[in-house]
Protein backbone atom coordinates (compact mmCIF):
# COMPACT_ATOMS: atom_id res chain seq x y z
CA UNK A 1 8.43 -11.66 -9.08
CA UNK A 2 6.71 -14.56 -7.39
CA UNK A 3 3.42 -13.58 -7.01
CA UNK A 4 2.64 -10.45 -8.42
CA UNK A 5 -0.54 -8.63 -7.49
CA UNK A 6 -1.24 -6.99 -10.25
CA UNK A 7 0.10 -6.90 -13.86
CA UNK A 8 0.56 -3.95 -15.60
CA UNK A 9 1.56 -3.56 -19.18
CA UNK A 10 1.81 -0.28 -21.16
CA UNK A 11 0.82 -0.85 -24.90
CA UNK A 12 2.55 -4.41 -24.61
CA UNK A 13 2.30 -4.77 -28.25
CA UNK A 14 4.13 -2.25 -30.03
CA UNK A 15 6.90 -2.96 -32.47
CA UNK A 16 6.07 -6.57 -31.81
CA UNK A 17 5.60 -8.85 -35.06
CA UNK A 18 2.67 -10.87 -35.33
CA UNK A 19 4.02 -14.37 -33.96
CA UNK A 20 5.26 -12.64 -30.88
CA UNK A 21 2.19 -10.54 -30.50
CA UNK A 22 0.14 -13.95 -30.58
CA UNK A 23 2.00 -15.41 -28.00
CA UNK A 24 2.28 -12.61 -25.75
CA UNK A 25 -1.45 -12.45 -25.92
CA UNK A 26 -1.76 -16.52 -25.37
CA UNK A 27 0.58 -15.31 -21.89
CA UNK A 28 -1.34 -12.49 -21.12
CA UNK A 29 -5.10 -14.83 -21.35
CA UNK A 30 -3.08 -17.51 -19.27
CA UNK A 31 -2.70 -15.22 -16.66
CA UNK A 32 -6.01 -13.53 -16.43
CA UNK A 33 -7.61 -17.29 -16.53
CA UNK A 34 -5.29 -17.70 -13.87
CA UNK A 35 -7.04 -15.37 -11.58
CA UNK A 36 -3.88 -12.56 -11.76
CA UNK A 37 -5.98 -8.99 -11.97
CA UNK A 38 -4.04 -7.41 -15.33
CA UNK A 39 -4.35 -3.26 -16.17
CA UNK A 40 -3.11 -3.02 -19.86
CA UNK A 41 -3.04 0.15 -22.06
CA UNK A 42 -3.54 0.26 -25.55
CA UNK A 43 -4.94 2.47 -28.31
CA UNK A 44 -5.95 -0.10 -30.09
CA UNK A 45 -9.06 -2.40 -29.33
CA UNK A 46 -8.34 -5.56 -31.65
CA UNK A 47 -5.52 -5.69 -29.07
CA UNK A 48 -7.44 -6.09 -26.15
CA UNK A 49 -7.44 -10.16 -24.82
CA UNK A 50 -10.76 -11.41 -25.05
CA UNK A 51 -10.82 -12.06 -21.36
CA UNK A 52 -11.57 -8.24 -20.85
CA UNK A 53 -14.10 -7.45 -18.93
CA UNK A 54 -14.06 -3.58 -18.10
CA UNK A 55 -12.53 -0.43 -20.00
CA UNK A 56 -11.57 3.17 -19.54
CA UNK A 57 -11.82 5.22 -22.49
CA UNK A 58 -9.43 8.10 -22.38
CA UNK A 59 -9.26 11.34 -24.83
CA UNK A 60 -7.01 14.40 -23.83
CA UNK A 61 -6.57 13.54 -20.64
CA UNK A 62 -10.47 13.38 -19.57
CA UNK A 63 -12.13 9.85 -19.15
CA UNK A 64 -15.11 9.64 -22.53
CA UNK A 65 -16.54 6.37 -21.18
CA UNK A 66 -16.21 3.75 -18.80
CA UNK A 67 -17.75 0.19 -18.01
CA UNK A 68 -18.39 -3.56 -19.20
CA UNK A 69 -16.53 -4.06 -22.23
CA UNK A 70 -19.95 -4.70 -24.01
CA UNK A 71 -21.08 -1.72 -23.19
CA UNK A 72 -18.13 0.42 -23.86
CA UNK A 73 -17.57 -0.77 -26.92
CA UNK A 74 -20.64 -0.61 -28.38
């Protein structure tokens, strides 16, 4: 892909070891700084690149909160 839209990832990290997982998230914080919108899902927080600015909390299938990362994760 060229120019991708949008970048989607679907828990990115999993079964990764820890000097992959760092460099996929150095990629991942490239991109965002590079402007490129990215959705990624995870069920773990300490995951999420620091560049995050909004989150969707999900629990059985119904949305539990939703916002500003500050906010949400408080």
């Amino acid at each position: 892909m060229r120019s991708p839209r949008l970048l989607i990832l679907d828990d990115p990290f999993g079964g990764l070891d820890l000097a992959t997982r760092d460099c996929l998230q150095k990629v991942i914080r490239r991109l965002m700084r590079g402007g490129l919108p990215v959705l990624l899902l995870t069920n773990r927080p300490d995951e999420l690149p620091p560049g995050t600015t909004h989150l969707l909390l999900v629990r059985n299938q119904r949305i539990i909160a939703q916002g500003v990362r500050r906010d949400v994760l408080k």
